[in-house]
Protein backbone atom coordinates (compact mmCIF):
# COMPACT_ATOMS: atom_id res chain seq x y z
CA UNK A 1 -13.70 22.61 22.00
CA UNK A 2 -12.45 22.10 18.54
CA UNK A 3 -9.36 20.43 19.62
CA UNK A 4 -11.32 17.51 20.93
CA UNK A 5 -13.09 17.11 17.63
CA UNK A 6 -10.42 14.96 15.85
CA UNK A 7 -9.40 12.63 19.18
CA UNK A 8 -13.63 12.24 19.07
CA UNK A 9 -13.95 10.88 16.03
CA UNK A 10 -10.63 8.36 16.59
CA UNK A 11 -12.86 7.36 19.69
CA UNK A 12 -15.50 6.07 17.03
CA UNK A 13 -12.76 4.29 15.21
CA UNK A 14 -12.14 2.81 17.74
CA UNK A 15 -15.57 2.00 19.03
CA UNK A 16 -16.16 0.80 15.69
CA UNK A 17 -13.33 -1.75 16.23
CA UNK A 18 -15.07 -3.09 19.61
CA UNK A 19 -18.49 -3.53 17.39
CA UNK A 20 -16.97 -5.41 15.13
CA UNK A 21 -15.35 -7.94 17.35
CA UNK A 22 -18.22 -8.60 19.37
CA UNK A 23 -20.29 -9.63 15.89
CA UNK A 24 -17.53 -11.72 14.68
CA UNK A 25 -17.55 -13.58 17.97
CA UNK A 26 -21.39 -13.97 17.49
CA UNK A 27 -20.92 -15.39 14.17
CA UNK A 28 -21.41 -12.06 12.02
CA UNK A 29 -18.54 -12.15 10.38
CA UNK A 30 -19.98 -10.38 7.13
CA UNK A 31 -21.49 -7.66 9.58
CA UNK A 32 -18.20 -7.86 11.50
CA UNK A 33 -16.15 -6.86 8.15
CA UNK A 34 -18.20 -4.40 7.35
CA UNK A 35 -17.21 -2.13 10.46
CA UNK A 36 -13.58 -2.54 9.32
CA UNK A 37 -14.88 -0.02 7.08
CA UNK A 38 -16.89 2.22 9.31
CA UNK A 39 -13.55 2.10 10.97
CA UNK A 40 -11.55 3.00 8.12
CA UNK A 41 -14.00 5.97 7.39
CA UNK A 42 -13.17 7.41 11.20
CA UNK A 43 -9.62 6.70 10.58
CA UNK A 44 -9.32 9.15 7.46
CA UNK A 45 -11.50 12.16 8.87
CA UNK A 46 -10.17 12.11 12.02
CA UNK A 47 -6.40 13.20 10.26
CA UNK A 48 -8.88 15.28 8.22
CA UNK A 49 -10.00 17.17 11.06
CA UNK A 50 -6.88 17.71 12.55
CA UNK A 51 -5.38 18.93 9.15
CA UNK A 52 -7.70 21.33 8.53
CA UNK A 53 -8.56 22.33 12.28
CA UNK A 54 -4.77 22.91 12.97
CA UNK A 55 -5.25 20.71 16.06
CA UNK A 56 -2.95 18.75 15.73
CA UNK A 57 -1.71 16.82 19.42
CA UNK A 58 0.78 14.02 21.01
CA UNK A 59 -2.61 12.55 22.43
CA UNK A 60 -4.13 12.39 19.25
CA UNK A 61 -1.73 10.04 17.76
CA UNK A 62 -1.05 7.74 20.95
CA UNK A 63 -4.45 7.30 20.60
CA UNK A 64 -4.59 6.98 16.84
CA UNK A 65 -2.48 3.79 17.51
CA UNK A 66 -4.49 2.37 19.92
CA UNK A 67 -7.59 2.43 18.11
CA UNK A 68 -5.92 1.14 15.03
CA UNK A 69 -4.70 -1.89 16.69
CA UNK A 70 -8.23 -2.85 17.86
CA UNK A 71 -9.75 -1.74 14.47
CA UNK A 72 -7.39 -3.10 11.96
CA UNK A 73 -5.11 -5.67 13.92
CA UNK A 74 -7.36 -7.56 16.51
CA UNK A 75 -10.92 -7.25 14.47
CA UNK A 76 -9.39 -8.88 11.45
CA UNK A 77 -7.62 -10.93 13.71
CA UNK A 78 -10.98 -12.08 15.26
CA UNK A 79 -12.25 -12.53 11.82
CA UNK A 80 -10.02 -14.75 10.32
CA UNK A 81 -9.24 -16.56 13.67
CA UNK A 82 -13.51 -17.52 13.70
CA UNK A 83 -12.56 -18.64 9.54
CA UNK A 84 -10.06 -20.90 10.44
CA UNK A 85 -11.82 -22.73 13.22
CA UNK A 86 -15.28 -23.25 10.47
CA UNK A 87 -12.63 -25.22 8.13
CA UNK A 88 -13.23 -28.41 7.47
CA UNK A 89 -11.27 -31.44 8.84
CA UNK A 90 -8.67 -29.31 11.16
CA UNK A 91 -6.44 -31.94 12.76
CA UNK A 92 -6.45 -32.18 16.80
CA UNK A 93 -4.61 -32.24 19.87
CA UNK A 94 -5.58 -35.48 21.00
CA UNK A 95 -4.99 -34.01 25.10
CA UNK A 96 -6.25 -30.57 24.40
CA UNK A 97 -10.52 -29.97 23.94
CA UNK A 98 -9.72 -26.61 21.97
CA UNK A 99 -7.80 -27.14 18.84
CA UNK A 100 -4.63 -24.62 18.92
CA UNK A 101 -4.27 -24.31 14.95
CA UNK A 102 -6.58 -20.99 14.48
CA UNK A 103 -5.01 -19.26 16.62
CA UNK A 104 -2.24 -18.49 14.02
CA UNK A 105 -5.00 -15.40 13.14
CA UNK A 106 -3.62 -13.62 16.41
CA UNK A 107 -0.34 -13.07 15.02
CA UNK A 108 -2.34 -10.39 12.94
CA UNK A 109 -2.87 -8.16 15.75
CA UNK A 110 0.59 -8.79 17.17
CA UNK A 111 2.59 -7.86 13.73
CA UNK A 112 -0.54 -4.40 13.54
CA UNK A 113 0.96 -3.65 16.90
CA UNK A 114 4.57 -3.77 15.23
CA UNK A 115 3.65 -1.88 12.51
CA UNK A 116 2.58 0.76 14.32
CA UNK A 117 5.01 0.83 16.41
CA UNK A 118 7.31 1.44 14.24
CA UNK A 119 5.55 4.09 12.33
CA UNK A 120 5.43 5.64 14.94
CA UNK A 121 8.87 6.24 15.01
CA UNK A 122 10.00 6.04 11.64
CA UNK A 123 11.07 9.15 10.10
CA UNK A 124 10.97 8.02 6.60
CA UNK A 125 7.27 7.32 6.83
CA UNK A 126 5.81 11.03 7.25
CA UNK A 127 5.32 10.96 3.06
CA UNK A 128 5.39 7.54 2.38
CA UNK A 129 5.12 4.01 3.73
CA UNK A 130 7.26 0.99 5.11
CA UNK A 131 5.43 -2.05 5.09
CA UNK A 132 1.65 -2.19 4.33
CA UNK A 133 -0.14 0.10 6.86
CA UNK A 134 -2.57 -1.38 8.63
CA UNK A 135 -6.14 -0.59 7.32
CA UNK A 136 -4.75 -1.73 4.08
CA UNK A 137 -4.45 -5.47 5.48
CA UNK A 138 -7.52 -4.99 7.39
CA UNK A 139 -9.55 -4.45 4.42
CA UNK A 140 -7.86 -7.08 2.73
CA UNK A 141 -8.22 -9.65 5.28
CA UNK A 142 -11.90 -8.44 5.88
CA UNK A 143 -13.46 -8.61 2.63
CA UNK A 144 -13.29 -12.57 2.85
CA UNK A 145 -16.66 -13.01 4.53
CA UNK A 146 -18.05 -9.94 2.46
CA UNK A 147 -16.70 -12.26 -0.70
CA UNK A 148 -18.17 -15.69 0.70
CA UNK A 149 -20.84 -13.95 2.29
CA UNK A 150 -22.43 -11.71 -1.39
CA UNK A 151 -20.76 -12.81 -3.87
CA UNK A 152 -22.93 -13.00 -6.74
CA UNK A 153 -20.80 -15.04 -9.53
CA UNK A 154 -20.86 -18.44 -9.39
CA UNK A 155 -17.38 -18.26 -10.76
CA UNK A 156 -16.70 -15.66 -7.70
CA UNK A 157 -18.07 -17.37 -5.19
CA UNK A 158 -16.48 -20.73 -6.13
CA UNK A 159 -13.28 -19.48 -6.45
CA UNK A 160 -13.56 -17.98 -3.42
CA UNK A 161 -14.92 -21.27 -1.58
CA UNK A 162 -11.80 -23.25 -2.87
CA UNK A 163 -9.52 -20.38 -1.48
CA UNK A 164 -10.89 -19.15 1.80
CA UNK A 165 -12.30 -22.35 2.79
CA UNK A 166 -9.27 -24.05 2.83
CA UNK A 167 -7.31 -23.77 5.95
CA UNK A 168 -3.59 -24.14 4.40
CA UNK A 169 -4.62 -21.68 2.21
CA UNK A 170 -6.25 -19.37 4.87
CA UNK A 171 -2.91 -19.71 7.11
CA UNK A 172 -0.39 -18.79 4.42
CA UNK A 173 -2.42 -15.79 3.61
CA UNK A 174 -2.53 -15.10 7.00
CA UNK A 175 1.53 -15.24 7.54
CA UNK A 176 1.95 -13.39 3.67
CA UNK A 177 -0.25 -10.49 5.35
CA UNK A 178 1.66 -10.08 8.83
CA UNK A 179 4.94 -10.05 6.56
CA UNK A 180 3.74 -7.61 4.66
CA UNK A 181 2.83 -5.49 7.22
CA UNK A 182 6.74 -5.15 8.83
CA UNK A 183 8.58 -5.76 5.11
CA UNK A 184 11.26 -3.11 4.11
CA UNK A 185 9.28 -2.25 0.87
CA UNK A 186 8.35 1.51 0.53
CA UNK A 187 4.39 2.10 -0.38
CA UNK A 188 3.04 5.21 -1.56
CA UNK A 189 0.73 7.28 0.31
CA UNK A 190 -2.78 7.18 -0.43
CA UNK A 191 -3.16 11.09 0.11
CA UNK A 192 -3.45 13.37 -3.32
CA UNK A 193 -0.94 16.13 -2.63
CA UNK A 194 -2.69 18.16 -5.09
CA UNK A 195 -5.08 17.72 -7.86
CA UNK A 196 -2.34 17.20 -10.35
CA UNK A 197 -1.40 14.25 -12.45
CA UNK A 198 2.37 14.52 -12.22
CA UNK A 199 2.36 15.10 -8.51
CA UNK A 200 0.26 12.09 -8.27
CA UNK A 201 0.31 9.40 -10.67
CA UNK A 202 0.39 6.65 -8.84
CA UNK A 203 -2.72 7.51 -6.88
CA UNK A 204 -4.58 8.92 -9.78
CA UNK A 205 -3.87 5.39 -11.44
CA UNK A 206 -4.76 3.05 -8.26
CA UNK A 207 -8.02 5.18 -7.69
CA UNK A 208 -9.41 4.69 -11.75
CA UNK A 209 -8.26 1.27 -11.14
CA UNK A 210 -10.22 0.68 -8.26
CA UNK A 211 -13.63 2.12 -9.36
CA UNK A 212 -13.41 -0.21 -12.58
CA UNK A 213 -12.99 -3.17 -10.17
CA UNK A 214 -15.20 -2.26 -7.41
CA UNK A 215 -17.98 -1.50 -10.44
CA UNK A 216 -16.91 -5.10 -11.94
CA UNK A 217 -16.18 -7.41 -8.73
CA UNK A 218 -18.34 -5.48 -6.14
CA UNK A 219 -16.39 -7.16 -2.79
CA UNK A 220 -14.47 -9.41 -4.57
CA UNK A 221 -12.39 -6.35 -5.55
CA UNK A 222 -11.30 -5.46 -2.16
CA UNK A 223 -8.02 -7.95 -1.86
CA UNK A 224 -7.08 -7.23 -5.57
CA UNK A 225 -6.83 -3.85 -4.93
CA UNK A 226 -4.84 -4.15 -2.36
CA UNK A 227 -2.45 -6.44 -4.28
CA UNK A 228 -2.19 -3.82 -7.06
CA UNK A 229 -1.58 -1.37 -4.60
CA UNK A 230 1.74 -3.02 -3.60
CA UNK A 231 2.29 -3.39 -7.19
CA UNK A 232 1.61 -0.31 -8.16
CA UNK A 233 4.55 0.84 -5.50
CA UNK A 234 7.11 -1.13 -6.50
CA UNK A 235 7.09 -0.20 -10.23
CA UNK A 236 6.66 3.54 -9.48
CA UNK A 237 9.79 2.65 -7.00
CA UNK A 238 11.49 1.31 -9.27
CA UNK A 239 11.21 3.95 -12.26
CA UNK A 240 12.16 6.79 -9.85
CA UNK A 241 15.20 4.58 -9.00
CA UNK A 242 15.82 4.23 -12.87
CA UNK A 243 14.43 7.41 -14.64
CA UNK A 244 10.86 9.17 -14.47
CA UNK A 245 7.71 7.87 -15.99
């Protein structure tokens, strides 16, 4: 029985993904983000299951791929496909009813699927990562209606309108993202491997770093973090290439 216990709870990642898209196709995309986290959630205890229920199965991670691709490549995906098309002024085919230019946002799901793929593969990533993993740019891409929607500075929430509302803007995020996600550049892994600091300094220092934020920008924090995540990686990369801390 146990042994289904983990694969379970990747089923409710994954039905969280399914959720999620059908809102943002209604028009919730707030809602919509918000089960990129419910998603997330799923996606962390179901590897904490398996860890600590030894259960550990082929199955499992086929299908820990499949429901990531759903919950982090084509729900985003969705998301920022139904932003696009609310910008203002989008220019037109003149021959074609449906205007082509939002559906740049499906190259989100497509580059998730590459990602995954090769992780899947990629021996260098059982410790580490190559290329941002997909949750990461889910949450990323996901907090935009979650900023536009509850964002309670004016400073915030203009910002925000002058960013996300703009479709040039939207699109270049879009394509910086789905780089990202296949790039060569080695990211840390957000598991502690112990409670020490010296075993894990960069996650002790992204995790303080992220409660001051999250405590100071409520939603707003979501993308930053993810920013200085990346950051965070390459200097800690490039001090073990050069010395220790």
């Amino acid at each position: 029985m146990k042994k289904h216990i983990p694969n379970f709870i990747t089923c409710l990642n994954l039905f969280s993904g399914c959720v999620g898209i059908y809102l943002a196709y209604q028009g919730s995309l707030a809602v919509a983000s918000m089960f990129i986290g419910v998603a997330a959630a799923f996606d962390f205890f179901d590897g904490m299951a398996a860890r600590l229920l030894h259960v550990k199965s082929e199955i499992g991670k086929e299908l820990d791929s499949l429901a990531d691709i759903i919950s982090f490549g084509l729900l985003p995906g969705v998301i920022v496909f139904e932003l696009l098309s609310s910008t203002m002024n989008l220019p037109q085919w003149s021959s074609v009813s449906i205007n082509p230019y939002p559906f740049v946002a499906f190259l989100i799901p497509v580059f998730s699927a590459l990602r995954l793929a090769k992780f899947n593969i990629d021996s260098r990533q059982t410790e580490s990562f190559i290329g941002l993993p997909t949750p990461a740019a889910a949450i990323f891409l996901g907090s935009f209606p979650l900023i536009l929607t509850y964002a309670k500075s004016a400073v915030i929430n203009d910002f925000a309108h002058l960013i996300l509302v703009n479709f040039f803007i939207l699109t270049a995020i879009t394509l910086m993202i789905c780089w990202l996600l296949v790039a060569e550049l080695p990211l840390f892994s957000l598991k502690f491997k112990n409670l020490k600091w010296k075993d894990n300094k960069p996650q002790f220092l992204l995790l303080l770093i992220s409660i001051f934020l999250l405590l100071l920008l409520k939603f707003a924090a979501l993308p930053v973090i993810i920013m200085i995540y990346v950051a965070i990686s390459l200097i800690f990369r490039k001090n073990e290439a050069s010395g220790p801390l």
